[in-house]
N, C-alpha and C. Protein backbone atom coordinates (compact mmCIF):
# COMPACT_ATOMS: atom_id res chain seq x y z
N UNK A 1 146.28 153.18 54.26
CA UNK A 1 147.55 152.50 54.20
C UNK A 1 148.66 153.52 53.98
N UNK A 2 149.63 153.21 54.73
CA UNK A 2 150.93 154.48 54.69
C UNK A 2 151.44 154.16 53.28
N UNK A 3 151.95 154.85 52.59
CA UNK A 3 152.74 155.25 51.70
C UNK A 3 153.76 154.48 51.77
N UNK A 4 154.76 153.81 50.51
CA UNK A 4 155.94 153.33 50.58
C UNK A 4 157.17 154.09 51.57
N UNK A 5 157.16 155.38 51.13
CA UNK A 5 158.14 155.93 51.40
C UNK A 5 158.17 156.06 52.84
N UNK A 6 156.83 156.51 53.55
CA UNK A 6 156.70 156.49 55.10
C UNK A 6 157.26 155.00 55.61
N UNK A 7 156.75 153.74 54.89
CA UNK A 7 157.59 153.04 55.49
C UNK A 7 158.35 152.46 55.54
N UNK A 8 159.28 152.45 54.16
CA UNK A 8 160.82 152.87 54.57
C UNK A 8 161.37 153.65 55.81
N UNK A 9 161.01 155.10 55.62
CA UNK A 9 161.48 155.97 56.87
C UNK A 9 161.50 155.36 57.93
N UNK A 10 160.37 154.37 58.21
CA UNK A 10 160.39 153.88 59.27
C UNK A 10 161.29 153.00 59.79
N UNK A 11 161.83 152.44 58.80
CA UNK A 11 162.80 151.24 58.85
C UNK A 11 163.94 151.42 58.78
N UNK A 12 164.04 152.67 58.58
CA UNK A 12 165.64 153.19 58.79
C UNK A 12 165.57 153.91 59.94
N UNK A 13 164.64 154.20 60.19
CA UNK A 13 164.38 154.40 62.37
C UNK A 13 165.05 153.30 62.73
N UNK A 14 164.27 152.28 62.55
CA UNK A 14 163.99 150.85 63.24
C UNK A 14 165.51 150.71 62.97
N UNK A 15 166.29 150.08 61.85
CA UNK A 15 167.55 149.97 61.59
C UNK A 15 168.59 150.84 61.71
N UNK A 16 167.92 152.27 62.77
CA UNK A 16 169.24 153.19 62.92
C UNK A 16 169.21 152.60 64.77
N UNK A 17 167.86 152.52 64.91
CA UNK A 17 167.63 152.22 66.89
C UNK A 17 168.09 150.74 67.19
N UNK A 18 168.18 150.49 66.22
CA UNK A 18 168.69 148.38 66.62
C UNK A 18 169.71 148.47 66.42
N UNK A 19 170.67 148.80 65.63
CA UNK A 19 171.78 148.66 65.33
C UNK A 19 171.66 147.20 64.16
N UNK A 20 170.42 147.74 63.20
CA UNK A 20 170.79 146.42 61.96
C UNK A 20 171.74 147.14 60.81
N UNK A 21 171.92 145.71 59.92
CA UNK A 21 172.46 145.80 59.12
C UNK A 21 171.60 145.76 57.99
N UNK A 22 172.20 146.61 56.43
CA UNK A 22 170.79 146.53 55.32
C UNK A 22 170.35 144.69 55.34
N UNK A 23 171.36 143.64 55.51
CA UNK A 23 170.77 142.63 55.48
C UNK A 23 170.15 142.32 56.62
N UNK A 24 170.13 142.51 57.24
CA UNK A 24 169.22 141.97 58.65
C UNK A 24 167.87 142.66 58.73
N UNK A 25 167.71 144.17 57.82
CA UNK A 25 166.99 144.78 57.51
C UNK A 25 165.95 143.85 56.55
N UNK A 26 166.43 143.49 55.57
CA UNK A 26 165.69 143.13 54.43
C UNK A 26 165.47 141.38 55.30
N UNK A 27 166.02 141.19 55.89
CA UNK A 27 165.48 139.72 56.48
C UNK A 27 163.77 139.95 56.92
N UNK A 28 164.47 140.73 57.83
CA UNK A 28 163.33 140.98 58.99
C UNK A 28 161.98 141.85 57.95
N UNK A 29 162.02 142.02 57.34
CA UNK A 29 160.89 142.83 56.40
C UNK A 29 160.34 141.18 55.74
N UNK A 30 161.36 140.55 54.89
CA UNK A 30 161.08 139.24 54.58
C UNK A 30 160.25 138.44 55.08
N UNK A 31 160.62 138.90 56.63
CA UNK A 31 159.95 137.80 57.99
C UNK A 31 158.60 137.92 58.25
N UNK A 32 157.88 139.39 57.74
CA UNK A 32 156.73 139.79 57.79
C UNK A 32 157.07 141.05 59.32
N UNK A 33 158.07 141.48 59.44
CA UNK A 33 158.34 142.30 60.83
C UNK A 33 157.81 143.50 60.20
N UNK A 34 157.30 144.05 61.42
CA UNK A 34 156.84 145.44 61.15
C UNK A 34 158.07 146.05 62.18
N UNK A 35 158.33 147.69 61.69
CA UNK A 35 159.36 148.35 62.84
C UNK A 35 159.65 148.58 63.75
N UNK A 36 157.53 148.60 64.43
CA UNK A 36 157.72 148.61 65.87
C UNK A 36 157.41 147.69 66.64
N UNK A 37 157.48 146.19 65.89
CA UNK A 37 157.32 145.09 66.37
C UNK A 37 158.65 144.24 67.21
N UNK A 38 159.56 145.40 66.18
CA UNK A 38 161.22 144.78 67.00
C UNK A 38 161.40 145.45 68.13
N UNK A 39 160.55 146.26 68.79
CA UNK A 39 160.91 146.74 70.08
C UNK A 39 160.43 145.67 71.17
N UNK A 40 159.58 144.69 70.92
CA UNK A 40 158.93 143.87 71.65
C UNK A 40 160.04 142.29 71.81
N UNK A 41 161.00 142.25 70.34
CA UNK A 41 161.62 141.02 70.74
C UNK A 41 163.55 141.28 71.22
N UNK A 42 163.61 142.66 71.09
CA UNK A 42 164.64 143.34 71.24
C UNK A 42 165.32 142.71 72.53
N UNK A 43 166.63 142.63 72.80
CA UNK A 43 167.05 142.13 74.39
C UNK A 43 167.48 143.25 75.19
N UNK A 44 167.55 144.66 74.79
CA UNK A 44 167.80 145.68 75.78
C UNK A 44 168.67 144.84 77.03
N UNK A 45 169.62 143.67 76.94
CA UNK A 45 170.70 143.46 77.90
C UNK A 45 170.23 143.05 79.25
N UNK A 46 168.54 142.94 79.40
CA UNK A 46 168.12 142.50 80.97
C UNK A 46 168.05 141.08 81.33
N UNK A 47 167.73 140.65 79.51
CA UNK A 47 167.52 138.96 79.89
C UNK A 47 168.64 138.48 79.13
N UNK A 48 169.52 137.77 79.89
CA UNK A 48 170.79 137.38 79.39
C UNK A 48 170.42 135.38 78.44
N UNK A 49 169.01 135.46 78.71
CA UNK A 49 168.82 134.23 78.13
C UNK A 49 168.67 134.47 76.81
N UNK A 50 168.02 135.71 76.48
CA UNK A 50 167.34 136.03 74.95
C UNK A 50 168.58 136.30 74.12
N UNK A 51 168.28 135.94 72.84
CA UNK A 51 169.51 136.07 71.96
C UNK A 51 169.34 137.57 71.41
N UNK A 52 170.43 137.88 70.52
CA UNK A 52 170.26 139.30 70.26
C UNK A 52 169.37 139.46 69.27
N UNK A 53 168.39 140.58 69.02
CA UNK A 53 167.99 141.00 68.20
C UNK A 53 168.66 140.90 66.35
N UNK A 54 170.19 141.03 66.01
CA UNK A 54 170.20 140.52 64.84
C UNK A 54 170.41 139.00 64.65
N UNK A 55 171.09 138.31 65.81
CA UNK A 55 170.71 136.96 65.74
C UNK A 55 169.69 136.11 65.63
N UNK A 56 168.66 136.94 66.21
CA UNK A 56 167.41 136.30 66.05
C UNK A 56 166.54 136.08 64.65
N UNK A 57 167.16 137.21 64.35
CA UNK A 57 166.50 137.48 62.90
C UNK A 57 167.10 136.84 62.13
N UNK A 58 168.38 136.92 62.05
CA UNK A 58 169.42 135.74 61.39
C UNK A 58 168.83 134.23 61.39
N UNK A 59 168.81 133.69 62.29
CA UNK A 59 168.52 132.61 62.77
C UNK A 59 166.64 132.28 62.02
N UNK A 60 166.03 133.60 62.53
CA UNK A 60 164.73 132.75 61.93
C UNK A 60 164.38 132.77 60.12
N UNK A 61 165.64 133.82 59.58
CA UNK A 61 165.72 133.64 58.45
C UNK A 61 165.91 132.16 57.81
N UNK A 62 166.96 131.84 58.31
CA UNK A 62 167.53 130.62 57.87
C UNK A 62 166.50 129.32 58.01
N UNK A 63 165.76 129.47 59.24
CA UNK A 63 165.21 128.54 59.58
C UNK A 63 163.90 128.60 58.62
N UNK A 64 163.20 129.62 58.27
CA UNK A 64 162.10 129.58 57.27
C UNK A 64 162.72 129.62 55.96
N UNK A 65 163.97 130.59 55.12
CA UNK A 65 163.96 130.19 53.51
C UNK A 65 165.17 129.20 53.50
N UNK A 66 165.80 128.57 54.33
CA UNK A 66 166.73 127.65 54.12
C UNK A 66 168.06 128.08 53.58
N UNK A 67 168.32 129.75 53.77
CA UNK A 67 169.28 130.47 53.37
C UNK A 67 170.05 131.41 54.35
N UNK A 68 171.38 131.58 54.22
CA UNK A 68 171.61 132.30 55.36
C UNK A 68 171.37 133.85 54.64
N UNK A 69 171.16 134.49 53.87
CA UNK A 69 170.84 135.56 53.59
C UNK A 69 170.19 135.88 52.39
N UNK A 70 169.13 136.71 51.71
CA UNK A 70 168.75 137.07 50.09
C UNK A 70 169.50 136.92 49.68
N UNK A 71 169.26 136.70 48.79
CA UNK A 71 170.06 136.44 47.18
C UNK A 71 170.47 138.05 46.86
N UNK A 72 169.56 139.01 46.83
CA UNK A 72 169.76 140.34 46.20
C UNK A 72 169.42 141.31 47.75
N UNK A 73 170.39 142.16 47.42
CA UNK A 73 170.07 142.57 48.55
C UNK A 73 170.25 144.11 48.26
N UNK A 74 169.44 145.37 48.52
CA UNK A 74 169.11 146.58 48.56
C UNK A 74 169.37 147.71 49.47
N UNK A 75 169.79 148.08 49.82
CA UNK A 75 169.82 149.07 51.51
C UNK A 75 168.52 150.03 50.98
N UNK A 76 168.09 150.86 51.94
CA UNK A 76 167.07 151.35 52.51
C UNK A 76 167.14 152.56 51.34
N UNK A 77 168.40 152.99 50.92
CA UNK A 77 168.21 154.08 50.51
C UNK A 77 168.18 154.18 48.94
N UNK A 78 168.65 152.92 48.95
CA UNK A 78 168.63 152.32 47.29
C UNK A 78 166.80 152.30 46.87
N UNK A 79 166.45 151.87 47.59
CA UNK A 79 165.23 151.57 47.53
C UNK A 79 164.51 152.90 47.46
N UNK A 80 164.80 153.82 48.58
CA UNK A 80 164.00 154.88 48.07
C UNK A 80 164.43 155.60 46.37
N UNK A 81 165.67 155.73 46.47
CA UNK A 81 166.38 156.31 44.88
C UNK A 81 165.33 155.66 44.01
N UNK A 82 165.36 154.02 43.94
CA UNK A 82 165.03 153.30 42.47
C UNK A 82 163.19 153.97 42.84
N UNK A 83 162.36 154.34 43.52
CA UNK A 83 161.12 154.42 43.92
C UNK A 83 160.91 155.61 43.34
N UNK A 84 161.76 157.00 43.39
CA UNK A 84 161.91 158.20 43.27
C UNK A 84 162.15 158.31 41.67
N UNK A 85 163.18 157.09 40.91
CA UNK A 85 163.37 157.28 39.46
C UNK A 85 162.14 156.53 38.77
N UNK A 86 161.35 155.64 39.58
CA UNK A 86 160.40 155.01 39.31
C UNK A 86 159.20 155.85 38.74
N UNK A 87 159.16 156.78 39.82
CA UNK A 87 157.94 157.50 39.96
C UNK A 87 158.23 158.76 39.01
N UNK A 88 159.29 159.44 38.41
CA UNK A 88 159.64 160.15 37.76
C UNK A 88 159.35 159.65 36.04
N UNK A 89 159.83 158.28 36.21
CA UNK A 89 159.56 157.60 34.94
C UNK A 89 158.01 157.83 34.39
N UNK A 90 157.34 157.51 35.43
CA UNK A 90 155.72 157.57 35.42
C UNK A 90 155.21 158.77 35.29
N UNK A 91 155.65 159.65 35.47
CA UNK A 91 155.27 161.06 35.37
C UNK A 91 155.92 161.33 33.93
N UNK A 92 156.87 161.47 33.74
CA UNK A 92 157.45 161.97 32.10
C UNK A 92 156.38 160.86 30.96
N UNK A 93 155.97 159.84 31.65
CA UNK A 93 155.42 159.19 30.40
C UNK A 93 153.89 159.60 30.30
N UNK A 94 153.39 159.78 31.55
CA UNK A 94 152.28 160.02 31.83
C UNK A 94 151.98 161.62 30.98
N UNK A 95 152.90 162.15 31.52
CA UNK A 95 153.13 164.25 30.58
C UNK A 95 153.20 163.78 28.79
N UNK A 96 153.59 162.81 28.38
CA UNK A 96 153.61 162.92 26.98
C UNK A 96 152.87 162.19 26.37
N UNK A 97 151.87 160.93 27.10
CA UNK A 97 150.86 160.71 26.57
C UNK A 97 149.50 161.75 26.60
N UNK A 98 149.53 162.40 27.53
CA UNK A 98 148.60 163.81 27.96
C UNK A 98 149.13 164.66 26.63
N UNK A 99 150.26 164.95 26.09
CA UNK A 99 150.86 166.24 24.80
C UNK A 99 150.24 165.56 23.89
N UNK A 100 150.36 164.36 24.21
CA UNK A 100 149.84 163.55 22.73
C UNK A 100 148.81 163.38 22.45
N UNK A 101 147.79 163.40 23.12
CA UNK A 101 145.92 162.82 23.18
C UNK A 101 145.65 164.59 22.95
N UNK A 102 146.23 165.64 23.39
CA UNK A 102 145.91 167.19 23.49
C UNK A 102 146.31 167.49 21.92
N UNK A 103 147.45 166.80 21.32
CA UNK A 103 147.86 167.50 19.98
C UNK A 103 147.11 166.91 19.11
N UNK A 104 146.27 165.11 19.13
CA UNK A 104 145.62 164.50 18.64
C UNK A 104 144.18 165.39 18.88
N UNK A 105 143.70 166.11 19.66
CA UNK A 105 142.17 166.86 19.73
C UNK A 105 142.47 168.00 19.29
N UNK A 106 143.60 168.77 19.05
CA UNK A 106 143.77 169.89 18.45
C UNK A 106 144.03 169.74 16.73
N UNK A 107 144.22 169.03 16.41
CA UNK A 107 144.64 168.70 14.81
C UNK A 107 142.65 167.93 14.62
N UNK A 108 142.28 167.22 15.63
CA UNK A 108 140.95 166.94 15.28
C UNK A 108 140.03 168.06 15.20
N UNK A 109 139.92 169.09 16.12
CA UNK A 109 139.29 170.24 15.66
C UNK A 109 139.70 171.35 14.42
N UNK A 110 140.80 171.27 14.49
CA UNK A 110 141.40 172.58 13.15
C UNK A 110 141.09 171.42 11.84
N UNK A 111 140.79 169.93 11.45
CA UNK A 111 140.23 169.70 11.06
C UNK A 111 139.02 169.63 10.10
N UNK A 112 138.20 169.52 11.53
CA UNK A 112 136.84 170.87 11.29
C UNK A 112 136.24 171.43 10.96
């Protein structure tokens, strides 16, 4: 399984090549869309019947949570930041329960 961060990256592909918006972004993730799944419902301008790619997504938002947009809404890069302070958090706590179990076996041996 890819990594969070790979697929983000991906979705700011996907949302730099479509021309979405962070909300049409976070719809379409909502929707269960994968990045390279929007190349398949995309209108590339040949079929003048198909609606556009952020309309569509618009539209099937509404139609499944009964909302025209999230409640909270994130851009791509927010998401990586809060992931990055996330994972930093986890590491500084992780380093001082490790000082702590090491200073707890060193006071247990001088003990001794």
């Amino acid at each position: 399984m890819a990594s969070r961060r790979t697929i983000i990256e991906e979705w700011m592909v996907a949302q730099k090549r479509h021309h979405l918006s962070d909300v049409q972004v976070q719809m379409a993730r909502e929707l269960g869309f994968k990045p390279d799944s929007l190349r398949k419902i995309d209108n590339h301008k040949q079929e003048p019947w198909k609606t556009p790619l952020p309309q569509h997504i618009e539209n099937l938002y509404e139609k499944r949570f009964k909302r025209e947009q999230p409640e909270i809404v994130k851009s791509l890069k927010q998401q990586l930041q809060e992931d990055a302070a996330k994972r930093a958090a986890k590491k500084k706590a992780k380093d001082a329960r490790r000082k702590a179990a090491q200073e707890q076996d060193d006071q247990s041996l001088n003990a001794e």
